[in-house]
Protein backbone atom coordinates (compact mmCIF):
# COMPACT_ATOMS: atom_id res chain seq x y z
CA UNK A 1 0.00 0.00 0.00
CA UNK A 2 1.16 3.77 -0.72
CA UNK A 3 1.73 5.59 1.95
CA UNK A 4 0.59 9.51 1.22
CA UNK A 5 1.29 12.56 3.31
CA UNK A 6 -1.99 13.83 4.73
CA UNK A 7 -1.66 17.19 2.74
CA UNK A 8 -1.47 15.48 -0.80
CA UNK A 9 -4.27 13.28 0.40
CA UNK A 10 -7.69 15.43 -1.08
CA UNK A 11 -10.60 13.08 -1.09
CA UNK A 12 -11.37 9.71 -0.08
CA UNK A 13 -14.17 7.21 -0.70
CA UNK A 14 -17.01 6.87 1.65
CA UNK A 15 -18.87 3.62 0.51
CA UNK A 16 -22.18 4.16 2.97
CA UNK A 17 -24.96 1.95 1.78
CA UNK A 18 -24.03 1.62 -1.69
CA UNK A 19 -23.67 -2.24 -1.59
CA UNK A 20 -27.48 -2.09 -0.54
CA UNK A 21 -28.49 0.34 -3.50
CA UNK A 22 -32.11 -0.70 -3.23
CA UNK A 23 -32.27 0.38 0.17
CA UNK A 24 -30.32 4.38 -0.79
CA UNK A 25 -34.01 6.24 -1.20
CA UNK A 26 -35.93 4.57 1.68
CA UNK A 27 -32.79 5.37 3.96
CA UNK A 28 -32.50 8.83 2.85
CA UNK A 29 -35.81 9.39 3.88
CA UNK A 30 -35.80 8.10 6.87
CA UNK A 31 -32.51 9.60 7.52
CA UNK A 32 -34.02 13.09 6.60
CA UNK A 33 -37.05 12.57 8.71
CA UNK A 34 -35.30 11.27 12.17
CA UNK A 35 -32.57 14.46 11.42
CA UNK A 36 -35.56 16.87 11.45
CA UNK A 37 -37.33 15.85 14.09
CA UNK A 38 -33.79 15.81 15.99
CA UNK A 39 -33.25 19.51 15.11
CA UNK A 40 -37.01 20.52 16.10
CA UNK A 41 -36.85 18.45 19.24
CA UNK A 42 -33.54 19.65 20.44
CA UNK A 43 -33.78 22.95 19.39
CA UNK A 44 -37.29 23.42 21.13
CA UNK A 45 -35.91 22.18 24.36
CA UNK A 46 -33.62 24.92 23.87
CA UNK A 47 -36.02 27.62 23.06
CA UNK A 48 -38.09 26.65 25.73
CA UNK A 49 -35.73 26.48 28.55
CA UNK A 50 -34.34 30.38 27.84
CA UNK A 51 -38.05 31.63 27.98
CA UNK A 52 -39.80 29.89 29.98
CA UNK A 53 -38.25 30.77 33.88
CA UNK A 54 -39.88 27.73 35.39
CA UNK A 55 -37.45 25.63 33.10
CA UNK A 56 -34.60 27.27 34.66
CA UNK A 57 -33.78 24.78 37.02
CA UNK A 58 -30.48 22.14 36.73
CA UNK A 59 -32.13 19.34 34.96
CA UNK A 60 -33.09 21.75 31.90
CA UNK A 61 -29.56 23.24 32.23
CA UNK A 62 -28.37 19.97 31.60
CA UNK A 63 -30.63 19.12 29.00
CA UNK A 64 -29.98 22.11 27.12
CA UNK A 65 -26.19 21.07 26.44
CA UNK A 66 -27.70 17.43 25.82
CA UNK A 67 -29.51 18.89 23.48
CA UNK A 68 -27.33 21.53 21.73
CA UNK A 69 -24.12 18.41 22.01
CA UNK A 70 -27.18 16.21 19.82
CA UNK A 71 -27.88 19.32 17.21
CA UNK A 72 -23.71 19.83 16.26
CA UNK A 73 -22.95 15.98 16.50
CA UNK A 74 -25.74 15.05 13.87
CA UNK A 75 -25.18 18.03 11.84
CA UNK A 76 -21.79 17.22 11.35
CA UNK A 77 -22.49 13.76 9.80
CA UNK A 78 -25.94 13.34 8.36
CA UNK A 79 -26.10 16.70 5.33
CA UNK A 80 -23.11 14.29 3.97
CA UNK A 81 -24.65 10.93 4.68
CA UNK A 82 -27.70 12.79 2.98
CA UNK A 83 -25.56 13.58 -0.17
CA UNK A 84 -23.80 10.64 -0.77
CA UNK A 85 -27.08 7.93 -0.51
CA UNK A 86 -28.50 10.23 -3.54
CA UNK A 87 -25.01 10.83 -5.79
CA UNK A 88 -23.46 8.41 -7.76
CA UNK A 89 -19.99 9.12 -7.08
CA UNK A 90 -19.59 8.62 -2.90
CA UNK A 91 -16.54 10.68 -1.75
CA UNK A 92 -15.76 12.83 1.16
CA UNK A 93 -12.90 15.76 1.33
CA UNK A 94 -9.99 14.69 3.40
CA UNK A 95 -10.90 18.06 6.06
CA UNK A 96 -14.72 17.03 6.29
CA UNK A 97 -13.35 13.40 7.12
CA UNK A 98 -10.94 14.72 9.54
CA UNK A 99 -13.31 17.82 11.15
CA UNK A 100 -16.29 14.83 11.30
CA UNK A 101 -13.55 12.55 13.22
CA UNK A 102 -12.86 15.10 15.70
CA UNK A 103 -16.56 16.43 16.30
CA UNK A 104 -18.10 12.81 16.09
CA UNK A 105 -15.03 11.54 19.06
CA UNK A 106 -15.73 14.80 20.92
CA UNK A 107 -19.41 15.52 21.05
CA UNK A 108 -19.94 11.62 21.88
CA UNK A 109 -17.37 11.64 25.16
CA UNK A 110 -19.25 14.65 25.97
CA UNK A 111 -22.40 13.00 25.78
CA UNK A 112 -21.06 9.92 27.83
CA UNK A 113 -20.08 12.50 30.78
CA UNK A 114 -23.61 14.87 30.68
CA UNK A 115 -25.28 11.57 30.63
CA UNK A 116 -23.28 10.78 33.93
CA UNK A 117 -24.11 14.51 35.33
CA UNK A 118 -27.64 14.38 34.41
CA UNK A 119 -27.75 11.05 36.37
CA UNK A 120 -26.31 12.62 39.24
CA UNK A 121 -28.16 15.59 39.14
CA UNK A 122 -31.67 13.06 39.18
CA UNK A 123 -30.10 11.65 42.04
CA UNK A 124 -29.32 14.02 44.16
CA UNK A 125 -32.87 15.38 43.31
CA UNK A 126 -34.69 12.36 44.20
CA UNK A 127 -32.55 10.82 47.39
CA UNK A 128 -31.62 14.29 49.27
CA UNK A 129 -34.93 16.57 48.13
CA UNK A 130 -34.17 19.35 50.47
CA UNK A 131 -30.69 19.54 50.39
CA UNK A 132 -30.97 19.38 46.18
CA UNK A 133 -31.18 23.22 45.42
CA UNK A 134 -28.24 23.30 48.25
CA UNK A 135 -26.40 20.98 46.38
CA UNK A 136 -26.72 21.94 42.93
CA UNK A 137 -26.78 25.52 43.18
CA UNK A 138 -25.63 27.56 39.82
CA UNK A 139 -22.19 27.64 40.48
CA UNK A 140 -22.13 23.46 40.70
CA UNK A 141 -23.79 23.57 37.44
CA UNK A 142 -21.67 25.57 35.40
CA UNK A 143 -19.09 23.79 36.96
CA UNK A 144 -19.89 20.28 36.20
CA UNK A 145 -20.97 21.61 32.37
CA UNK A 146 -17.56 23.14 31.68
CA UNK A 147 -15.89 20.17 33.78
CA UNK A 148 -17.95 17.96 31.04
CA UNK A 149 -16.57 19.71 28.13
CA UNK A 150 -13.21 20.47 29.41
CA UNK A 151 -12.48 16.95 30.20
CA UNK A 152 -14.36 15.31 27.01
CA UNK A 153 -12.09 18.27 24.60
CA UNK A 154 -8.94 17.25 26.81
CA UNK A 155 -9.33 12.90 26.46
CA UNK A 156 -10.72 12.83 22.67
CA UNK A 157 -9.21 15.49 20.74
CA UNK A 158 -6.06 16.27 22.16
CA UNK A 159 -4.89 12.65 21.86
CA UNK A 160 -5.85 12.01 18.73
CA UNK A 161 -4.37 15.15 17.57
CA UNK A 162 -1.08 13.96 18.59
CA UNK A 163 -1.27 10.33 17.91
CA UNK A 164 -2.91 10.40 14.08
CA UNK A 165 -0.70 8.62 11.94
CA UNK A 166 -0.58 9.01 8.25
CA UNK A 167 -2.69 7.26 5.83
CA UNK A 168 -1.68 4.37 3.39
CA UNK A 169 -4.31 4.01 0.19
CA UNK A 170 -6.44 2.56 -1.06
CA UNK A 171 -8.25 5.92 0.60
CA UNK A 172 -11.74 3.97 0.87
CA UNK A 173 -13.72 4.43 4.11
CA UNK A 174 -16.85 0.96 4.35
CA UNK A 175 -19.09 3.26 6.60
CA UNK A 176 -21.10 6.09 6.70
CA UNK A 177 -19.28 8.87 7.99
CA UNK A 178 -15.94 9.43 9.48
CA UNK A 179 -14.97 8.15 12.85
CA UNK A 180 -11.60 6.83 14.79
CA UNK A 181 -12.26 2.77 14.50
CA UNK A 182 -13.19 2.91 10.93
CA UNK A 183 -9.76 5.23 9.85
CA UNK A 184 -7.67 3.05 11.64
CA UNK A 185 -8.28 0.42 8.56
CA UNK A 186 -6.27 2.98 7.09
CA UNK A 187 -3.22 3.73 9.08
CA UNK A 188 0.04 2.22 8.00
CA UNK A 189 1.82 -0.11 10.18
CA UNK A 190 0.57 -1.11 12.84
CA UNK A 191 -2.20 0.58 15.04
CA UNK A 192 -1.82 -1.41 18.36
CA UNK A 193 -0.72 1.75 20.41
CA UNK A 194 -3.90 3.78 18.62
CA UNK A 195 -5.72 0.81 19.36
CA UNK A 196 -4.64 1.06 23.38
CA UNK A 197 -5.09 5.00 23.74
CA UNK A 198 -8.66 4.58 22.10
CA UNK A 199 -9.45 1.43 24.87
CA UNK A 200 -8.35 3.91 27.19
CA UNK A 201 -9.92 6.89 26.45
CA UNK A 202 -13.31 5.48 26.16
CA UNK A 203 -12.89 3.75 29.63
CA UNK A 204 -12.63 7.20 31.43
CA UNK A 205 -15.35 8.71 28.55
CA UNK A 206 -17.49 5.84 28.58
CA UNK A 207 -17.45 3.30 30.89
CA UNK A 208 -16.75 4.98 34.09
CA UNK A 209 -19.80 7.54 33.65
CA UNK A 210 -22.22 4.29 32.27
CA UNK A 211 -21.39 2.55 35.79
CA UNK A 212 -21.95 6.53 37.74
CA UNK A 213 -25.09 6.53 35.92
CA UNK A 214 -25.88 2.86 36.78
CA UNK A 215 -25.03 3.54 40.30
CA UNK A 216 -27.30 6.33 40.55
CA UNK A 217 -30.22 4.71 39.70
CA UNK A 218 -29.85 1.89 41.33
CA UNK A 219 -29.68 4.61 43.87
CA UNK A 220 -32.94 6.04 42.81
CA UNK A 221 -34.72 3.12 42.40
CA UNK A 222 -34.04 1.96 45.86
CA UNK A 223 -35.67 5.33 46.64
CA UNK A 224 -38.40 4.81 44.66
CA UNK A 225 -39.27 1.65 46.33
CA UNK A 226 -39.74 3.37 49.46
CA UNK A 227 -42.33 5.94 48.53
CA UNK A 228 -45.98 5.24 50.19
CA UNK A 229 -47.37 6.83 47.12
CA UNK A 230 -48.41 3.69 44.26
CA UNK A 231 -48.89 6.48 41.73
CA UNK A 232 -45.26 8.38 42.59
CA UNK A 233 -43.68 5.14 42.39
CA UNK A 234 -45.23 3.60 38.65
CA UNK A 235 -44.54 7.36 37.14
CA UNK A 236 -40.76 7.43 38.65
CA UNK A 237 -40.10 3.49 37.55
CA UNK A 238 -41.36 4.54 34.09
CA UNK A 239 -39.27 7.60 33.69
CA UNK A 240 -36.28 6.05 35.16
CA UNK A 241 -36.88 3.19 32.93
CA UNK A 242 -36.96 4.85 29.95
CA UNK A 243 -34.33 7.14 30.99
CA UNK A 244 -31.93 3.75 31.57
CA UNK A 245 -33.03 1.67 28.66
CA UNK A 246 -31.74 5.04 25.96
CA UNK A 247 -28.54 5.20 28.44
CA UNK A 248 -27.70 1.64 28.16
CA UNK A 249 -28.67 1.34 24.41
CA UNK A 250 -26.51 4.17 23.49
CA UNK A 251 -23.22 3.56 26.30
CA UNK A 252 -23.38 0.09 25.03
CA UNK A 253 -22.99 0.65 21.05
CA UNK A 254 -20.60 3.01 22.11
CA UNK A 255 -18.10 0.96 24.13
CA UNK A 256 -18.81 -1.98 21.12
CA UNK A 257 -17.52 0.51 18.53
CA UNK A 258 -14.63 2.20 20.50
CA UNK A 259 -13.60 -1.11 23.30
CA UNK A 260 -12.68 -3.86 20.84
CA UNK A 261 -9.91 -4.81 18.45
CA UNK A 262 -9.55 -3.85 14.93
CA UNK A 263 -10.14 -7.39 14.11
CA UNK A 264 -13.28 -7.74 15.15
CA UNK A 265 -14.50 -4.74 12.79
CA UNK A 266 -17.98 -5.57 11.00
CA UNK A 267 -18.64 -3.15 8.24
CA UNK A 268 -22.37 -3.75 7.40
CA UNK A 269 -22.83 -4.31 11.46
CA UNK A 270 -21.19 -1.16 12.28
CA UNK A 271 -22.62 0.85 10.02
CA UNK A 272 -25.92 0.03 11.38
CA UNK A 273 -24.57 0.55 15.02
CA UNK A 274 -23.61 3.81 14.04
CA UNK A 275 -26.66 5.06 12.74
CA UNK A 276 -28.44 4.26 15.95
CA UNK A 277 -26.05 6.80 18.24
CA UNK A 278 -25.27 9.28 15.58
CA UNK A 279 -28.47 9.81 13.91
CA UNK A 280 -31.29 7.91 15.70
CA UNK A 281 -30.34 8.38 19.28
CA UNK A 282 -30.09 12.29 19.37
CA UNK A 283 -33.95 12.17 18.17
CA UNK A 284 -34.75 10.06 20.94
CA UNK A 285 -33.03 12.21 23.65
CA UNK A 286 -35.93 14.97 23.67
CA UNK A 287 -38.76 13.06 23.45
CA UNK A 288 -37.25 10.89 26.02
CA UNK A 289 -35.77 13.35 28.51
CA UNK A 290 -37.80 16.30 27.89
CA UNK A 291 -40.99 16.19 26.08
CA UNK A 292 -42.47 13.74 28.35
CA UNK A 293 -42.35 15.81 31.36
CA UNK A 294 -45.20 17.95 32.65
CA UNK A 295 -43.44 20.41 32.99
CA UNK A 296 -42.01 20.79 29.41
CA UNK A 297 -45.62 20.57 27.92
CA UNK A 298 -46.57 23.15 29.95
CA UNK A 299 -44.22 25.15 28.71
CA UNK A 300 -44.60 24.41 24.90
CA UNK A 301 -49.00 24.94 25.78
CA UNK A 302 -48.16 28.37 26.95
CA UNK A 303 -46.02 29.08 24.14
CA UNK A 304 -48.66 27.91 21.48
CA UNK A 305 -50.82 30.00 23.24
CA UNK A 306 -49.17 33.25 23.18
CA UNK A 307 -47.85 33.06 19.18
CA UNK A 308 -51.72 33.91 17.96
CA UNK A 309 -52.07 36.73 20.15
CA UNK A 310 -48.65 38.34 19.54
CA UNK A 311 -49.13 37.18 16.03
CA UNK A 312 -52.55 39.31 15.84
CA UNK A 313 -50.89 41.98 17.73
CA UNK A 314 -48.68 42.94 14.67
CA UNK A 315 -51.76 43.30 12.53
């Protein structure tokens, strides 16, 4: 194989779906449709948590960055997926494959670790009630949000800045967008100490915060159990069960992708497992997390409410 310099390198070859070609148009539109309710989901949360002052709380703090982590990680992958499962020639520029690398590795640790916060935030809310606002005061919050970003920037992007190794052709990428597992098919030489900094970064990024987040619910439900009210107790088992099943889901595709050796890579497999936390799971988040609660369709009622009458207003 021909090993290139990354500058001469211009374009590569991002296969997708195109060994399924039957299936291009029925995935595009599905595709299109799960990316737009993502961005109205998410970007409603957000919308709704700067006006609305009952929002304002830690949760929806949270949630906002859950939601506004979903909006750049999807938009960073899917307008291309888009493209290429309509054109005939399937290629991606060497800097989109390279800026989707780095946003893809960073916006998923950050997930994994405001996942882990949001987890400890429920917590705290649900096992100490009167000492929560005490606890999680605004300071804590930013805190823990820049601690989350800081730390996700500081063990995804960094090292792979200063570990990428240069490419060897033929430049042809069997998945659907750009991530670190999948390039490493194209590194020359061997990969084993890539291999062993990506093992290790995604035990601090995901494994440690799946078993805080499994912790805390345990915690939770063992609260749960002790509430005298039947009603209180079969509305927090099916939020907390919901909440846990999209965790699990979405911590356990990513350690399957980003835990295991290069030999074990399954294109067709992987490219599935992919779509489900790039594309699908983001759409899931707000409809999980958010628009279920009360208090969030509250919210969007009141705003529906208001747009007539300060649309009528202007006339």
């Amino acid at each position: 194989m021909a090993q290139e310099n990354s500058s001469t390198i211009t374009e590569l070859a991002l296969l997708g779906f195109s060994n399924h070609p039957q299936a291009e148009i029925p995935l595009f539109l599905l595709v299109s449709l799960v990316y737009l309710v993502n961005l109205f989901g998410n970007t409603a949360v957000i919308i709704l948590v700067v006006i609305d002052s009952c929002l304002q709380t830690p949760m929806y703090f949270f949630l906002c960055h859950l939601a506004f982590l979903n909006i750049l990680y999807t938009t960073a992958v899917v307008p291309k997926m888009l493209f290429n499962l309509l054109a005939s020639k399937k290629v991606i520029s060497y800097k989109l494959c390279l800026a989707q690398t780095y946003i893809s590795l960073f916006m998923g640790a950050a997930e994994c670790i405001i996942l882990a916060v949001m987890a400890l935030d429920r917590y705290v809310a649900i096992c100490h009630p009167l000492r929560y606002l005490l606890i999680m005061n605004w300071s804590v919050c930013v805190q823990l949000a820049v601690g989350a970003w800081g730390i996700s920037f500081f063990v995804s992007v960094v090292p792979l800045y200063v570990t990428i190794p240069p490419f060897c052709g033929p430049y042809i990428i069997d998945h659907i967008f750009c991530e670190v597992p999948v390039l490493l098919h194209m590194v020359c030489g061997d990969t084993s100490v890539q291999e062993t900094m990506m093992v290790i970064g995604a035990s601090g990024t995901l494994l440690l915060p799946f078993l805080l987040v499994v912790l805390s619910y345990v915690h939770i439900l063992v609260a749960v159990m002790r509430m005298n009210s039947a009603e209180g107790r079969k509305k927090a088992f099916s939020t907390c069960s919901s909440h846990l099943a999209v965790v699990t889901i979405y911590y356990g595709t990513g350690m399957f992708m980003y835990m295991r050796p290069k030999s074990l890579y399954s294109a067709e497999g992987d490219k599935l497992i992919s779509l489900f936390y790039a594309v699908i799971n983001p759409a899931l988040n707000p409809l999980i997390y958010s628009l279920r609660n009360e208090e969030v369709k509250r919210a969007l009622r009141t705003v529906l409410e208001r747009w007539p009458v300060s649309q009528g207003r202007r006339y």
